[in-house]
Every structure is written in structure tokens, then in C-alpha cells.
Protein backbone atom coordinates (compact mmCIF):
# COMPACT_ATOMS: atom_id res chain seq x y z
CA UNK A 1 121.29 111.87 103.39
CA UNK A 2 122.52 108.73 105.84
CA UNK A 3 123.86 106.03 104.28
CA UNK A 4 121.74 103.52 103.22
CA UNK A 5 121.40 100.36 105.62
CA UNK A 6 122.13 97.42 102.33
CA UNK A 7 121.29 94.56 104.04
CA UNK A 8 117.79 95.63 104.86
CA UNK A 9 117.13 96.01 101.60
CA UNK A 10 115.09 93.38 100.18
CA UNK A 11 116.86 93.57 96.75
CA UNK A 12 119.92 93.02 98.41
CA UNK A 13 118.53 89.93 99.82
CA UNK A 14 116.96 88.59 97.03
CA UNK A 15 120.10 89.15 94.61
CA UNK A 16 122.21 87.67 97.77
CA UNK A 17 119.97 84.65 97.40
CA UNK A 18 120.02 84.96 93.82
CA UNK A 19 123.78 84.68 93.42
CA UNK A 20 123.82 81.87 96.21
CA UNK A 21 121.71 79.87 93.59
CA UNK A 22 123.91 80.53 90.34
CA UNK A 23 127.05 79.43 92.42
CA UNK A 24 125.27 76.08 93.30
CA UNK A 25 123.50 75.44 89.69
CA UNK A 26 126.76 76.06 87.67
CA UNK A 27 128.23 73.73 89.89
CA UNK A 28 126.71 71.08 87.78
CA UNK A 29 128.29 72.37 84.58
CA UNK A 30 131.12 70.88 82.95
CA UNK A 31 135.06 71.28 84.29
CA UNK A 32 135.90 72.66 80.66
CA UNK A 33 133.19 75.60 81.29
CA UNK A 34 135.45 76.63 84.56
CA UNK A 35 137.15 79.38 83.31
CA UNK A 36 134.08 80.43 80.60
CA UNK A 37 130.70 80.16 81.47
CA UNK A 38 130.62 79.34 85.14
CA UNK A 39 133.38 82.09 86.16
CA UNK A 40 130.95 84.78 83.90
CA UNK A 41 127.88 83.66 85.50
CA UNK A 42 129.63 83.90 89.17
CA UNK A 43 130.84 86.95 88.66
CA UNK A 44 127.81 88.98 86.71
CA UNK A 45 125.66 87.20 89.36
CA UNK A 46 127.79 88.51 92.64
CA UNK A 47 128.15 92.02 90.84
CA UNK A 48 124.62 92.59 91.87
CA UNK A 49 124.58 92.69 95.22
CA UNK A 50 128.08 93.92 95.63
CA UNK A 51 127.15 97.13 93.48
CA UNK A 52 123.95 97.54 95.41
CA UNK A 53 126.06 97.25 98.48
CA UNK A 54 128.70 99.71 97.33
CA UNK A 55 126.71 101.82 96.32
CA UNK A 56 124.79 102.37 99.30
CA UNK A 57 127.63 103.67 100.81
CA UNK A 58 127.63 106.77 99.12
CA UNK A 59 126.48 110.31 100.52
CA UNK A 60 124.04 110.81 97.79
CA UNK A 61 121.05 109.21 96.03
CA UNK A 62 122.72 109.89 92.42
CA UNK A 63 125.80 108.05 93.15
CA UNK A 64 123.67 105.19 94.64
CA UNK A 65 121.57 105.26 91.18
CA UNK A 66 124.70 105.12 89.43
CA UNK A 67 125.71 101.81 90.94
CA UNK A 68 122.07 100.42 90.66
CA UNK A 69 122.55 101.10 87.45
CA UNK A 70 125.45 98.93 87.16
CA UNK A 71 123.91 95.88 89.30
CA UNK A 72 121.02 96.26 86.59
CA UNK A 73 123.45 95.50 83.95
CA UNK A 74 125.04 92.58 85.43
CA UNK A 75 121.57 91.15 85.74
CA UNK A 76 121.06 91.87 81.94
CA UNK A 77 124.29 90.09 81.46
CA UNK A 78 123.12 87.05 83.69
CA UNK A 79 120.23 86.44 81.75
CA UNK A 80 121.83 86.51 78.47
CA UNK A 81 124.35 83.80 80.48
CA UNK A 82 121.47 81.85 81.78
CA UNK A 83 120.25 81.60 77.76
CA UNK A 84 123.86 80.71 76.73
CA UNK A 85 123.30 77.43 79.30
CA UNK A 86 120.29 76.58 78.38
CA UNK A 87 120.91 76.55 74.71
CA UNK A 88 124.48 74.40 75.37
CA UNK A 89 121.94 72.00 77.37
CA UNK A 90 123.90 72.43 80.56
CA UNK A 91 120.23 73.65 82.33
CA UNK A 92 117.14 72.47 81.77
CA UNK A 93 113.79 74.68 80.59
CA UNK A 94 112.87 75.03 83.80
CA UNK A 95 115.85 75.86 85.51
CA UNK A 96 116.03 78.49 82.99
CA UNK A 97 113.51 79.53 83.44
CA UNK A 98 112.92 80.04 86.98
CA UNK A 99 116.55 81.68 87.15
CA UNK A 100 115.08 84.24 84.66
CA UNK A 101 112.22 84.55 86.57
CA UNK A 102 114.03 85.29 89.36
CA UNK A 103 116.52 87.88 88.39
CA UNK A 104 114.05 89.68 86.33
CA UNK A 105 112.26 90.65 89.73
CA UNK A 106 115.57 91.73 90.81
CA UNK A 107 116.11 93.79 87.97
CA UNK A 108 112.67 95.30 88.24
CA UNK A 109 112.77 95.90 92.11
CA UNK A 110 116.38 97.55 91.54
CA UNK A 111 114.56 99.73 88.74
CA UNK A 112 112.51 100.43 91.57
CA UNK A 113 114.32 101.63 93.82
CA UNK A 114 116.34 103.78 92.12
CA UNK A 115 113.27 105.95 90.90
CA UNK A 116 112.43 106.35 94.06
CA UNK A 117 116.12 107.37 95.35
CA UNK A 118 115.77 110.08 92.28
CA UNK A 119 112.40 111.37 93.69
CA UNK A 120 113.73 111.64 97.02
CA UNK A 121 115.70 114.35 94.88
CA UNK A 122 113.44 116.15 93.38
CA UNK A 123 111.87 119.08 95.26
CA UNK A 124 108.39 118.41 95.92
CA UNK A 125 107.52 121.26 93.23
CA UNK A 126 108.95 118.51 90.38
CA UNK A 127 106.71 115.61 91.98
């Protein structure tokens, strides 16, 4: 199998956009939330496009899946952070919620896309 071309994925480019987003909103938080919140948030946020990147590298679908898996996670850890902020007051409902919104269609298209990268492997007998 080639290597996968990441940044023609669309998932890359939404969680690329995604990320972009959570660096400007926690921006607003405050300076004591630095080294907490905001650096958790940045760095769950990034991990999603940088695993789907990474692992599109790979020579095979399964190790690809395996880092999906991982950029799923960070988005499951995201949206636990994004409920942390809202509850502390630093974002509003709707910030919230459209953040949520947002990286739970990442987390579905990634969920996607690695079903299909697993039926790629099956032989067509299993399909």
C-alpha cells in the first residue's frame, strides 16, 4: 500500500482547523490556567492531526488504524477539556458547544476512516 497523502485528507484538515481554533479560544483563559488547562487543551487538540499525520506514514492500513486510534482519544480527551472550561466559566455555552460540535465530527469522520482502511484489508470474501 502507498503511503497515504495526510493533507488531502479532509480529517486532517478539519482537526488542523480544529486545533487552530482551541489555540486562539484558550487564549482568552486566564495566565494562572497556562501551565493546566490551556497547555492540556493545546496539546490533546494538536495530537489529532499530528497522529493522523504520523500515522499515514506507515506501510500498512493497521498501523495507520492504530494511530487513528490514538487521534480519537485525544479528541475524547478534548471534549472532556472543553467541559472542564465551560464548567470553570472560562467559555461560554455556546462556545462549548460548537467546539464539541466540532470535534465530535472529527472523531466520527476519523472512526470513519479507519473502518474503511480495515476493509481495504479484508479480502473481498470477508466483505
Amino acid at each position: 500500500m502507498a503511503k497515504h497523502k495526510f493533507r488531502d485528507l479532509k480529517v486532517w484538515q478539519r482537526a488542523m482547523a480544529f486545533t487552530i481554533s482551541i489555540y486562539r479560544e484558550t487564549a482568552q483563559f486566564p495566565a494562572d490556567e497556562r501551565f493546566g488547562l490551556v497547555s492540556q487543551l493545546r496539546r490533546a487538540s494538536a495530537a489529532i492531526p499530528l497522529n493522523i499525520a504520523e500515522g499515514s506514514g506507515n506501510s500498512s492500513n493497521r498501523e495507520f488504524c492504530r494511530f487513528l486510534e490514538i487521534a480519537q482519544r485525544s479528541g475524547y480527551e478534548v471534549m472532556t477539556g472543553i467541559d472542564i472550561a465551560r464548567g470553570l466559566g472560562y467559555w461560554t455555552d455556546a462556545l462549548a458547544d460548537s467546539l464539541l460540535k466540532d470535534v465530535d465530527e472529527i472523531v466520527a469522520m476519523i472512526v470513519g476512516l479507519a473502518k474503511s482502511l480495515q476493509r481495504e484489508d479484508q479480502p473481498a470474501s470477508d466483505i
